[in-house]
N, C-alpha and C. Protein backbone atom coordinates (compact mmCIF):
# COMPACT_ATOMS: atom_id res chain seq x y z
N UNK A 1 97.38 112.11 77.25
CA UNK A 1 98.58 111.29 77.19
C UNK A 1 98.50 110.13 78.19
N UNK A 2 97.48 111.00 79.16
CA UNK A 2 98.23 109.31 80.54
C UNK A 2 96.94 108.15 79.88
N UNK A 3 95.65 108.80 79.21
CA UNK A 3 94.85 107.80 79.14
C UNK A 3 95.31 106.92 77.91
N UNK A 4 96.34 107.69 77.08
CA UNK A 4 97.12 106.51 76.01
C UNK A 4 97.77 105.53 76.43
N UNK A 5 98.56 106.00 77.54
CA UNK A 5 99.57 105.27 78.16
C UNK A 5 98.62 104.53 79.18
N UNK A 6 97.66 104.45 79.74
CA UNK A 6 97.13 103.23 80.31
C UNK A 6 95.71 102.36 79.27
N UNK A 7 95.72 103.03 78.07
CA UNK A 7 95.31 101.72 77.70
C UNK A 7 96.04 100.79 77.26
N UNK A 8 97.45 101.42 76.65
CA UNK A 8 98.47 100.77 76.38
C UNK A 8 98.71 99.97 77.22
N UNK A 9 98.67 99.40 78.30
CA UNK A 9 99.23 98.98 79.65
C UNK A 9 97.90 98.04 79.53
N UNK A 10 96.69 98.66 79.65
CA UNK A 10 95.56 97.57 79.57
C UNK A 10 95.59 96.71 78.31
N UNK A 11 95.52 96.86 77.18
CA UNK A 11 96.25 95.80 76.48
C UNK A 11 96.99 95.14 76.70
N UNK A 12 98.47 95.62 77.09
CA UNK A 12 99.05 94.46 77.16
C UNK A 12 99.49 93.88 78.40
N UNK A 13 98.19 93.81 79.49
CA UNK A 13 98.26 92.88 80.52
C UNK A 13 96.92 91.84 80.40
N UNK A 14 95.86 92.49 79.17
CA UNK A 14 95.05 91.53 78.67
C UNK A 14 96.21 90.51 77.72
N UNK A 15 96.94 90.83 77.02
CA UNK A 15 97.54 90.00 76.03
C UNK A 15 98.58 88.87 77.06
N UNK A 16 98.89 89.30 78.38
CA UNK A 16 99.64 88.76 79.06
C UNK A 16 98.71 87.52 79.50
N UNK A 17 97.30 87.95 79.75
CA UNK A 17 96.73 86.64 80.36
C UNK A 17 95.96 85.98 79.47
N UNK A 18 95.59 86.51 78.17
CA UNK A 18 95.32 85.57 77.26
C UNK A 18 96.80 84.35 77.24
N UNK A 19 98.07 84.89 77.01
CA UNK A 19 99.23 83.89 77.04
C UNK A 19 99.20 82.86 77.78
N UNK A 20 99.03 83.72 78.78
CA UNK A 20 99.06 83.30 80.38
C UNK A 20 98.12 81.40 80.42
N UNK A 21 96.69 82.29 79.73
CA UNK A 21 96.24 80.68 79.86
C UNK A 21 96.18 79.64 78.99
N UNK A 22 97.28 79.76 77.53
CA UNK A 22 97.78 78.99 76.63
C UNK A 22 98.85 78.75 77.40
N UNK A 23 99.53 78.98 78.15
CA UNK A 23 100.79 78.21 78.70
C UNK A 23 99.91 77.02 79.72
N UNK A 24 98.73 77.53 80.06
CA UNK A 24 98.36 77.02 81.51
C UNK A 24 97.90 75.65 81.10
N UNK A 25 97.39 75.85 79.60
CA UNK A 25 97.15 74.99 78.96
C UNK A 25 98.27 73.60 78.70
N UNK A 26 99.16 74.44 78.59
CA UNK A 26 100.28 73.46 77.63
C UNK A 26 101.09 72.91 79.25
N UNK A 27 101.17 73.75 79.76
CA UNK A 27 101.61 73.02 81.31
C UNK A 27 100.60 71.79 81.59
N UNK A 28 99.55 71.88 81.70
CA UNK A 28 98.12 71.03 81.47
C UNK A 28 98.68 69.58 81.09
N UNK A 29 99.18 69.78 80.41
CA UNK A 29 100.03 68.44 79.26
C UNK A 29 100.98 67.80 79.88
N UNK A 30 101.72 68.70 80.49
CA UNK A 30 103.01 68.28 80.63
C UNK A 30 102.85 66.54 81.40
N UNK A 31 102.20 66.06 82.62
CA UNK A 31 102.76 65.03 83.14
C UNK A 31 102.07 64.03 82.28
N UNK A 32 101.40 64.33 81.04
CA UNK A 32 101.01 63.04 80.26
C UNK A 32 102.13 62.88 79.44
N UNK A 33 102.82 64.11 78.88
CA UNK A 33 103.73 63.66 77.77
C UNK A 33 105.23 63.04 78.51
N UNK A 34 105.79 63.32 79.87
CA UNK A 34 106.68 62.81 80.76
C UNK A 34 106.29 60.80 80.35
N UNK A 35 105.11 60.94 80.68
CA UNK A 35 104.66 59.33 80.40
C UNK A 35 105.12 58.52 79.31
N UNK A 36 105.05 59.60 78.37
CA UNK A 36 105.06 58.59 76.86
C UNK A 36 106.05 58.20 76.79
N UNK A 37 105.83 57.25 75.75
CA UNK A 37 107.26 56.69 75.40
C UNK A 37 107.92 57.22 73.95
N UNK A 38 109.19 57.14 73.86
CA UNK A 38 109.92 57.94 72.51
C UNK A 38 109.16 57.36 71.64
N UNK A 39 108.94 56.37 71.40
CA UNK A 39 107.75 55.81 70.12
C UNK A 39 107.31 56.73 69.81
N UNK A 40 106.00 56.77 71.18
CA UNK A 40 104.93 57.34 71.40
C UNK A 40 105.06 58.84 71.07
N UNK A 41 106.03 59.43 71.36
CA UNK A 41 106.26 61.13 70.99
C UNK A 41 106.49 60.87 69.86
N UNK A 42 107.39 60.15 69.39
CA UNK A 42 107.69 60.47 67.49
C UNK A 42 106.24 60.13 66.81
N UNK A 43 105.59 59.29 67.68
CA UNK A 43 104.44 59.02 66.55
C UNK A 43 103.43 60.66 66.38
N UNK A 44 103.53 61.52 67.35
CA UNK A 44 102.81 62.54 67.40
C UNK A 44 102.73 63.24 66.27
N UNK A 45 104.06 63.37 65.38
CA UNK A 45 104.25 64.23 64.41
C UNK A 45 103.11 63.74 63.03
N UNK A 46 103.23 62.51 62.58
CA UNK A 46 102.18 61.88 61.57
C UNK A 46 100.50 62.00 62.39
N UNK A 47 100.18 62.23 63.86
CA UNK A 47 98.87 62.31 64.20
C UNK A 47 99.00 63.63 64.02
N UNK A 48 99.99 64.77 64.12
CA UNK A 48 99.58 66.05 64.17
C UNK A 48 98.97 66.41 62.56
N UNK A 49 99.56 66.07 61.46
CA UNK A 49 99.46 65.70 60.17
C UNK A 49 98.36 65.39 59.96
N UNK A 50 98.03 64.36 60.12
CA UNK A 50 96.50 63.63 60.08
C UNK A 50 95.31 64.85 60.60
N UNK A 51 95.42 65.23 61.46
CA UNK A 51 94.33 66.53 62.25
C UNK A 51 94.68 67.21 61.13
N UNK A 52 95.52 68.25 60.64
CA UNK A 52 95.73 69.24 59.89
C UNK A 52 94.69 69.07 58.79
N UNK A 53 95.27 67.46 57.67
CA UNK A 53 94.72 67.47 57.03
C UNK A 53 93.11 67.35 56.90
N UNK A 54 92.86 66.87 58.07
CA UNK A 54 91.26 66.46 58.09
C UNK A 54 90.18 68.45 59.13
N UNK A 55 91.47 68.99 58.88
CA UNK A 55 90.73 70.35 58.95
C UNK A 55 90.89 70.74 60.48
N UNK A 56 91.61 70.41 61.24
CA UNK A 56 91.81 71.09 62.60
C UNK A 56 92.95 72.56 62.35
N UNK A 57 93.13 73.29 62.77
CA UNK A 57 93.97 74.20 62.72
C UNK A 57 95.26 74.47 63.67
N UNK A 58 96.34 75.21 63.15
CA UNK A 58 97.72 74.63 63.93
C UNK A 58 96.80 75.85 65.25
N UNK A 59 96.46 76.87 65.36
CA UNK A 59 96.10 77.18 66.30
C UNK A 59 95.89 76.29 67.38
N UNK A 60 94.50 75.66 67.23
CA UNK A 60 93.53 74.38 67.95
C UNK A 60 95.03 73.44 68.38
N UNK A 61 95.77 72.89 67.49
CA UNK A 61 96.77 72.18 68.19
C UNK A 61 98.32 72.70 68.54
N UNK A 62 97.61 73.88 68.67
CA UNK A 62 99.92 74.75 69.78
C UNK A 62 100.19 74.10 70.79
N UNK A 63 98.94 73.85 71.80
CA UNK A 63 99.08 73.32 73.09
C UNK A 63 99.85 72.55 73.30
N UNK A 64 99.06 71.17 72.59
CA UNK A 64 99.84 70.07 72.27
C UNK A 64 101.57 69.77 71.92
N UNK A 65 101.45 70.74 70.85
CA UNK A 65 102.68 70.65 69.89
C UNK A 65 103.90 70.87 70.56
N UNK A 66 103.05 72.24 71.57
CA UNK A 66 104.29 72.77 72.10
C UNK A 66 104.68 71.61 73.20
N UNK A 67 103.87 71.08 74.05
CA UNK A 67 104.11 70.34 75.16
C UNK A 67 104.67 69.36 74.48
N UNK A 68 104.69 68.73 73.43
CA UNK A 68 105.73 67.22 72.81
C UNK A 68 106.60 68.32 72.57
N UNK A 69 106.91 69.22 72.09
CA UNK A 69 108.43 69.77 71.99
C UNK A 69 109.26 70.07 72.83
N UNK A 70 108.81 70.56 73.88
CA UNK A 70 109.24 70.79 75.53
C UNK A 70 109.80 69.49 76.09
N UNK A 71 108.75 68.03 76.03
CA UNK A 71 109.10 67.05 76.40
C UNK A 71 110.33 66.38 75.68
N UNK A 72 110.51 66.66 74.24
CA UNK A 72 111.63 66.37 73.51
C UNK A 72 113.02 67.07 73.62
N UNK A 73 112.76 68.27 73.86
CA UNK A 73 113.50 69.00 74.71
C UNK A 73 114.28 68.14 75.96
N UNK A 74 113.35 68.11 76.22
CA UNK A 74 113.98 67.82 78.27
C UNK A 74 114.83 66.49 77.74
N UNK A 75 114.51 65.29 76.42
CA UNK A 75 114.85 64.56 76.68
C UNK A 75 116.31 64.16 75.76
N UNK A 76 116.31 64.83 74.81
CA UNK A 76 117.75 64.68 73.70
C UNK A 76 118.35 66.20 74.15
N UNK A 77 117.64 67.03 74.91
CA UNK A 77 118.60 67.97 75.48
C UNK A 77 119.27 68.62 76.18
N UNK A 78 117.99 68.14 77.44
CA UNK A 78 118.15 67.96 78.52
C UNK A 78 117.53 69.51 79.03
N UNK A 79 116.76 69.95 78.86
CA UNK A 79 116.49 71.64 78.47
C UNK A 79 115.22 71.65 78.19
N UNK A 80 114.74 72.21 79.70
CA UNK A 80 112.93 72.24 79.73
C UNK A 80 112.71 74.12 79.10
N UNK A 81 111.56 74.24 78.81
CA UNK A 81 111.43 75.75 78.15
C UNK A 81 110.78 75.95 79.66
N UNK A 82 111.07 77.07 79.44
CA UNK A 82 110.05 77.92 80.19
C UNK A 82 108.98 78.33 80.51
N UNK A 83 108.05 79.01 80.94
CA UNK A 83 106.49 79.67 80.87
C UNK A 83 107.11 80.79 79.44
N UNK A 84 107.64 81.58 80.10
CA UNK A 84 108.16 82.63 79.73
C UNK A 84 108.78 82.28 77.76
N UNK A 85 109.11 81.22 77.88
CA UNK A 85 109.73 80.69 76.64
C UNK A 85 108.40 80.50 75.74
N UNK A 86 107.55 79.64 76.57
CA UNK A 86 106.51 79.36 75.98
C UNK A 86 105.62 80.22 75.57
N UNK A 87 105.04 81.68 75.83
CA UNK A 87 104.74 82.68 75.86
C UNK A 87 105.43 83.18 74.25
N UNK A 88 106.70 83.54 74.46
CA UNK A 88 107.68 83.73 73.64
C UNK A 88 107.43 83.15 72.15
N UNK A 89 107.31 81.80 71.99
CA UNK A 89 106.52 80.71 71.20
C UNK A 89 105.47 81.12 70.27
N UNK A 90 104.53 81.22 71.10
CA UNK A 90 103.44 81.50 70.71
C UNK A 90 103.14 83.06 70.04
N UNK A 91 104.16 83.92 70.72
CA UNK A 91 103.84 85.18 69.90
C UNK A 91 104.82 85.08 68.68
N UNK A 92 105.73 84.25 68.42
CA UNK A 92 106.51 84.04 67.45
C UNK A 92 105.62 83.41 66.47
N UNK A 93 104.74 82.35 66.53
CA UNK A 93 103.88 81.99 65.61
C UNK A 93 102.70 83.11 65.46
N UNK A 94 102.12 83.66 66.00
CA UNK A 94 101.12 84.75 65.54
C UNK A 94 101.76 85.85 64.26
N UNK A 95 102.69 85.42 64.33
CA UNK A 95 103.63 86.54 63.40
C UNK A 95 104.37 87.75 64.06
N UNK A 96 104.31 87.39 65.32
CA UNK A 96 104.91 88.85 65.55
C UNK A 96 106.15 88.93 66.09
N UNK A 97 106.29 90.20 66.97
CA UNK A 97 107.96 89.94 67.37
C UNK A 97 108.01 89.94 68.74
N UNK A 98 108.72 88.94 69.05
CA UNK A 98 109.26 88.74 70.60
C UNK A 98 110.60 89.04 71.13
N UNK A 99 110.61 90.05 71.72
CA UNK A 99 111.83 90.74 71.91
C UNK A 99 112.36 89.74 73.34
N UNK A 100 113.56 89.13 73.24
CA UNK A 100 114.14 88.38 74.36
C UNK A 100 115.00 89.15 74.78
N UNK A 101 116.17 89.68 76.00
CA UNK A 101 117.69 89.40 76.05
C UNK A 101 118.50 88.39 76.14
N UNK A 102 119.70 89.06 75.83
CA UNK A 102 120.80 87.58 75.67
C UNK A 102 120.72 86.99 76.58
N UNK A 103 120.39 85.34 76.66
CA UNK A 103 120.38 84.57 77.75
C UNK A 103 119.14 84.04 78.08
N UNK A 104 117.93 84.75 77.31
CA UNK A 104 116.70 83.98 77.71
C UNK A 104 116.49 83.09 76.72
N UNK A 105 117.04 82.47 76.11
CA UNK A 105 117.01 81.19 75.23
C UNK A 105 116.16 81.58 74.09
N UNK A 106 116.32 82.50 73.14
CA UNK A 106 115.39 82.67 72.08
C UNK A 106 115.67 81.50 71.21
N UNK A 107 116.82 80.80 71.07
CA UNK A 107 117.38 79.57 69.95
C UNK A 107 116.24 78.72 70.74
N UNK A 108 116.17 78.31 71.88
CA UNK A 108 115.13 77.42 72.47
C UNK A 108 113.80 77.56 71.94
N UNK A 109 113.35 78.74 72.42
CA UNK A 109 112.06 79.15 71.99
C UNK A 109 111.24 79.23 70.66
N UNK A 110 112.56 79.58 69.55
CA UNK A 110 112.04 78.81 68.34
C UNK A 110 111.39 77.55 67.43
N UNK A 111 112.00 76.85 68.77
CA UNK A 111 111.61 75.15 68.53
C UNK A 111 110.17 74.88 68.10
N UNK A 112 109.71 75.75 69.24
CA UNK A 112 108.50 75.40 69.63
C UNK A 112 107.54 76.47 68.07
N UNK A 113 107.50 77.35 67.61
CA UNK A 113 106.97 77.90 66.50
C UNK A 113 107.66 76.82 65.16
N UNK A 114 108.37 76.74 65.04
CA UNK A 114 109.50 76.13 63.79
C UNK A 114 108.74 74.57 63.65
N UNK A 115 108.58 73.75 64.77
CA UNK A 115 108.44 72.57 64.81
C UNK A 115 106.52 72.94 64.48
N UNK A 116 106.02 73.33 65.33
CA UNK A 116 104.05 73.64 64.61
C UNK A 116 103.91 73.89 63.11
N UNK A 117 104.82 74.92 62.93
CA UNK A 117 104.81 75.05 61.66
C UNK A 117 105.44 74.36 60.22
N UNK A 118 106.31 73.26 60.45
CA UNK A 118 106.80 72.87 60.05
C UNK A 118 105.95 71.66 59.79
N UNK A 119 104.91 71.29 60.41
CA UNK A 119 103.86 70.93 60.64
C UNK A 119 103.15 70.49 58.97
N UNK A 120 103.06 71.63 58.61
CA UNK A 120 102.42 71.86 56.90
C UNK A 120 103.04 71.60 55.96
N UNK A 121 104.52 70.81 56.01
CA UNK A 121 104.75 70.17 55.12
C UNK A 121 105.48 71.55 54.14
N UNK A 122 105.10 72.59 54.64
CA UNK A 122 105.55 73.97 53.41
C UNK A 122 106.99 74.54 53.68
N UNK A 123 107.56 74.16 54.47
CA UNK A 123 109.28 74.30 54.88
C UNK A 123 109.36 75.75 55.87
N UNK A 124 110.13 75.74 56.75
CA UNK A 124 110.33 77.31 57.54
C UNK A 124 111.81 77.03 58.05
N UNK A 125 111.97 78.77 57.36
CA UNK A 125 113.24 79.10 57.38
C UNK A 125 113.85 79.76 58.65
N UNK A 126 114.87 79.37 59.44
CA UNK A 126 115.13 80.01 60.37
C UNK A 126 116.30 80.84 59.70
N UNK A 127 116.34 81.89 59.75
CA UNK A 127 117.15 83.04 60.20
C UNK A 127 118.30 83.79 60.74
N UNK A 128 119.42 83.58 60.62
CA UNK A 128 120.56 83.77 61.96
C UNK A 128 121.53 85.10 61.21
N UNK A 129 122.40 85.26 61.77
CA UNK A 129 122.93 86.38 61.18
C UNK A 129 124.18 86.40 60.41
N UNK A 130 124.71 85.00 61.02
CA UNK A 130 125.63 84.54 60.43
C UNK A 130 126.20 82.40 59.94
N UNK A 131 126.68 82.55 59.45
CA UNK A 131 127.17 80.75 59.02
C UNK A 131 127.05 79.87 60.48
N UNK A 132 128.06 80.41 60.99
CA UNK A 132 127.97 80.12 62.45
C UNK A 132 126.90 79.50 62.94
N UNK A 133 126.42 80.73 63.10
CA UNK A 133 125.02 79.84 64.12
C UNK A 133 124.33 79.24 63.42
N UNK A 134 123.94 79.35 61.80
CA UNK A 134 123.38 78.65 61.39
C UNK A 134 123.86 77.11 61.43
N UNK A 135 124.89 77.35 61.25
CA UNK A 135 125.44 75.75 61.59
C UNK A 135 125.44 74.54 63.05
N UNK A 136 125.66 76.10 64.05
CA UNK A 136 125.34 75.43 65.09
C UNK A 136 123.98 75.25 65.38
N UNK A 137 123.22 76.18 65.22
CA UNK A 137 121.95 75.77 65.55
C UNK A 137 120.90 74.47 64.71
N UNK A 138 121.70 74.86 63.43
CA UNK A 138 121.16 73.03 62.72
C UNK A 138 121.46 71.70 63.45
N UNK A 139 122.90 71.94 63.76
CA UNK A 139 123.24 70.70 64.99
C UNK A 139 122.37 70.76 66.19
N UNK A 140 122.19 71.86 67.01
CA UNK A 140 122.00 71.37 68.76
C UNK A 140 120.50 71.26 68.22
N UNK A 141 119.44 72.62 67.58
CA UNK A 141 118.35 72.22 68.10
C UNK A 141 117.71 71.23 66.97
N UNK A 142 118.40 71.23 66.02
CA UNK A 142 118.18 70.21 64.58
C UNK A 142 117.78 68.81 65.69
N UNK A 143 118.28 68.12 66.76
CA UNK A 143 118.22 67.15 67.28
C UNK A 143 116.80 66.83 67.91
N UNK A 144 115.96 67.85 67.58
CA UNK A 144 114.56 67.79 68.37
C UNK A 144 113.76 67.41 67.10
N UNK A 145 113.56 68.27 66.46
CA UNK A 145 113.51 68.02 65.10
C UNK A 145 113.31 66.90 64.22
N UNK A 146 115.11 66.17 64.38
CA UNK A 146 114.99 64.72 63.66
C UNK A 146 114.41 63.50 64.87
N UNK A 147 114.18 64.14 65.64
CA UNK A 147 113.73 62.95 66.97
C UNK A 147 112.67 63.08 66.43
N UNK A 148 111.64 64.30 66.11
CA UNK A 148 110.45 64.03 65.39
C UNK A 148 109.87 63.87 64.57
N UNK A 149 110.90 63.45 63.23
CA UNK A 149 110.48 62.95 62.15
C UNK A 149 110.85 64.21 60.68
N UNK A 150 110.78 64.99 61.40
CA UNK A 150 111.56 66.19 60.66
C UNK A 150 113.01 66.48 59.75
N UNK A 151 113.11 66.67 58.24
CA UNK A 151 114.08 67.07 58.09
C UNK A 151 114.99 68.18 58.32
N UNK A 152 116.15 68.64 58.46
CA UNK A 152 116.87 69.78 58.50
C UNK A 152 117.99 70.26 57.63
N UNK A 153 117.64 71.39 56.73
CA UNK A 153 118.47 71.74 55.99
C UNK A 153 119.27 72.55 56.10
N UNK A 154 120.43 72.91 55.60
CA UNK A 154 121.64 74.16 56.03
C UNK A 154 122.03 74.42 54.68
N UNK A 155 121.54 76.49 54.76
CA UNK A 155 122.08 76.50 53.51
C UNK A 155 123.12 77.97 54.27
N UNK A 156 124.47 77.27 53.03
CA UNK A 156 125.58 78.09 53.76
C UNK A 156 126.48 78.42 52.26
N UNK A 157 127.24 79.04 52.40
CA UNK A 157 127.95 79.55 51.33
C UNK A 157 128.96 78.29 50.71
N UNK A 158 128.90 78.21 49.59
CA UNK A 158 129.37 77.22 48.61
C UNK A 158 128.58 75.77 48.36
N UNK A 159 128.15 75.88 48.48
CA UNK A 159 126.63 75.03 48.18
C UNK A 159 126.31 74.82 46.35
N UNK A 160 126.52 73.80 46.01
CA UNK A 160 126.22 73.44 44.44
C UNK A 160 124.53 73.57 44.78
N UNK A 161 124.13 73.72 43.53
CA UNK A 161 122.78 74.20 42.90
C UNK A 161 121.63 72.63 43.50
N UNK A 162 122.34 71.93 43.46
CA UNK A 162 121.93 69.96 44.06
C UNK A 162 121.56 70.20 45.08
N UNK A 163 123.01 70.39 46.23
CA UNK A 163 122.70 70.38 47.44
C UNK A 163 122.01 71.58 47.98
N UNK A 164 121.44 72.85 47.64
CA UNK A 164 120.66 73.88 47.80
C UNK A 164 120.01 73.46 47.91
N UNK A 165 119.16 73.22 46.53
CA UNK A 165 118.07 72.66 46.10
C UNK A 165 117.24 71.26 47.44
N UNK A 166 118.50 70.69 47.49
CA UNK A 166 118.04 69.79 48.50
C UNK A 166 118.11 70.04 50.28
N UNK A 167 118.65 71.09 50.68
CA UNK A 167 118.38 71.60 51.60
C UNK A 167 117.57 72.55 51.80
N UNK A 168 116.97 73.06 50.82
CA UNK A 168 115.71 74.25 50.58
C UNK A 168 114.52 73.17 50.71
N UNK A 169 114.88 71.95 50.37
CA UNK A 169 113.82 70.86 50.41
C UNK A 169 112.91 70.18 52.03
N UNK A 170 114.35 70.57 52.72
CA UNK A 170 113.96 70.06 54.21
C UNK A 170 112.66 71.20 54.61
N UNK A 171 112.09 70.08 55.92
CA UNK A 171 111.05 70.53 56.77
C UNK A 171 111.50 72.24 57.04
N UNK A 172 112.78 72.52 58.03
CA UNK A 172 113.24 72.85 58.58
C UNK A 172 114.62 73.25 57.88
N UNK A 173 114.62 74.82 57.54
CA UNK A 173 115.73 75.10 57.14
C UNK A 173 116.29 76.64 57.45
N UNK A 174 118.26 75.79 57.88
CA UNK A 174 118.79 77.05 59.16
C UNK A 174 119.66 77.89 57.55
N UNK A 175 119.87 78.73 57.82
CA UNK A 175 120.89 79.66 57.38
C UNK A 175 121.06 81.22 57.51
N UNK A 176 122.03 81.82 57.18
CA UNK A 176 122.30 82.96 57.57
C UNK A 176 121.68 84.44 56.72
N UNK A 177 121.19 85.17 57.06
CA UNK A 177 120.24 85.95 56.43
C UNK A 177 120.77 86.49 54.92
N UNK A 178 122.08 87.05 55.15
CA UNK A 178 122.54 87.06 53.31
C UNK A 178 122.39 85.92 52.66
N UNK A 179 122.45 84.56 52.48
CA UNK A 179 122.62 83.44 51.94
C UNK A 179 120.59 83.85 51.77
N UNK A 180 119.53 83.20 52.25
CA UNK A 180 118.46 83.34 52.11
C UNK A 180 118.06 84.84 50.99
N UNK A 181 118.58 85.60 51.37
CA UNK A 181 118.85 87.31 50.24
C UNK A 181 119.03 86.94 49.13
N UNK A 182 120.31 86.49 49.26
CA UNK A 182 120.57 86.98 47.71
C UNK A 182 119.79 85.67 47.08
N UNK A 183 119.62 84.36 47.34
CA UNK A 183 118.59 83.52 46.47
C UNK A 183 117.03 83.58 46.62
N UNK A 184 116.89 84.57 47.47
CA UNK A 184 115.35 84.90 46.89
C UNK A 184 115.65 85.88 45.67
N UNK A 185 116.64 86.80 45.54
CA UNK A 185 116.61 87.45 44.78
C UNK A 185 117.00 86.70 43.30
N UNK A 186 117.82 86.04 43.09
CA UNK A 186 118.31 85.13 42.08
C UNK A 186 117.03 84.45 41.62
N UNK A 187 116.57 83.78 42.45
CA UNK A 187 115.22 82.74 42.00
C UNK A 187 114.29 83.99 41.24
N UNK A 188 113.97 85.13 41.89
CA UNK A 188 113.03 85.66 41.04
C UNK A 188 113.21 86.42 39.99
N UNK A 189 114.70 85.86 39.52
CA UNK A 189 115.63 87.01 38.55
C UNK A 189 115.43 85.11 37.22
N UNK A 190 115.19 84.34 38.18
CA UNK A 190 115.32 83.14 37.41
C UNK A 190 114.48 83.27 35.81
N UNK A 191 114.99 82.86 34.39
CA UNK A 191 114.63 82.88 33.21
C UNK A 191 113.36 81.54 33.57
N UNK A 192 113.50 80.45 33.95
CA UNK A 192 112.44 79.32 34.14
C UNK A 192 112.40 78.66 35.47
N UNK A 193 111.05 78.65 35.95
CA UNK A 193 111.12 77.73 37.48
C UNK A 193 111.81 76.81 38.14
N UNK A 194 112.38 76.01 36.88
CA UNK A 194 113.08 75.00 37.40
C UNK A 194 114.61 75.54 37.88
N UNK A 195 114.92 76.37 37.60
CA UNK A 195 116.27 77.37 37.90
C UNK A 195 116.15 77.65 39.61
N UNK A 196 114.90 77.88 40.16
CA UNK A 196 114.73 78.19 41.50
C UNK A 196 114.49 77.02 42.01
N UNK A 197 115.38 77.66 43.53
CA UNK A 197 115.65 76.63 44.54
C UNK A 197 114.80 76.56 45.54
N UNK A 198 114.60 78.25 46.02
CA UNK A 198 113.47 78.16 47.06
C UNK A 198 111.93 77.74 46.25
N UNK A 199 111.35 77.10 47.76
CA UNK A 199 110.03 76.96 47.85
C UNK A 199 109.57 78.69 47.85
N UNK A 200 108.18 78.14 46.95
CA UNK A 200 107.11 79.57 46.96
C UNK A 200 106.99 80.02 48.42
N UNK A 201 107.21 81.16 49.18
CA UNK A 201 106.85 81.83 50.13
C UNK A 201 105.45 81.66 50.57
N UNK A 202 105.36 81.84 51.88
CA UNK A 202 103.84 81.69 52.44
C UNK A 202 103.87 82.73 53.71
């Protein structure tokens, strides 16, 4: 039992400093992107694009991504991330789960996965539990977002089949976990494609 419980422990203080030196990385960044100018950051989003397509991987560019999101952060929000946030980030894009408590800014920390990935042009859905936050969170962190060239969609209850359709369309789309339910389920109940709103899953 104890040798389960300390490899367990050795894992995940290897997984801590693998993090450890992707933040060290993206800290690395930080006093070049302070430099730029808002141009200069919005133009990042069409160079991040350009790499993708010519075969770099969002891996190869988190560093980056994350450090222009941090810097966009600090500047339409006034709200630097953390190490700890950043960490957070990054295990959110690997696919997995990052357990926060209330108060360590998980709405923050999404930015930074949502905005890389959003990256591909293939849309990502954020999640919330209710209208509410989906709404609020389309407003506060939606503002990082459209600073970078990004659309943001809100899908919320009473929504014509148009405006769905066209908020399922954005980069970036907030809503509340029943609303996302029941139209995945509808779309695949759909008689012809054109009936569905969501994008194909990835």
């Amino acid at each position: 039992m104890l040798n389960v419980l300390r490899n367990w422990l050795d894992d995940n203080a290897r997984e801590v400093k693998r993090l450890q030196r992707l933040v060290d990385s993206i800290n690395g960044l930080e006093s070049k992107m302070t430099n730029l100018a808002d141009s200069d950051l919005q133009a990042k989003t069409i160079t991040f694009k350009d790499r993708l397509a010519q075969g770099e991987t969002l891996d190869e560019m988190l560093p980056e991504a994350f450090a222009v999101v941090r810097e966009v952060s600090k500047r339409v929000l006034g709200m630097r991330h953390f190490d700890v946030q950043l960490m957070g980030g990054a295990v959110l894009h690997q696919g997995r789960v990052a357990e926060m408590k209330t108060g360590e800014g998980k709405t923050l920390v999404a930015t930074l996965p949502v905005y890389l990935n959003a990256l591909t042009g293939r849309g990502v859905h954020i999640v919330t539990v209710n209208e509410y936050l989906a709404r609020r969170d389309s407003i506060w962190m939606g503002q990082i977002y459209k600073f970078l060239g990004l659309s943001v969609g809100l899908i919320v209850h009473g929504l014509n089949e148009q405006e769905r359709r066209a908020a399922y369309a954005g980069d970036v789309i907030y809503g509340a976990n029943n609303e996302f339910g029941f139209y995945y389920l509808r779309g695949n109940m759909a008689l012809h494609p054109s009936s569905m709103v969501q994008r194909e899953l990835h």
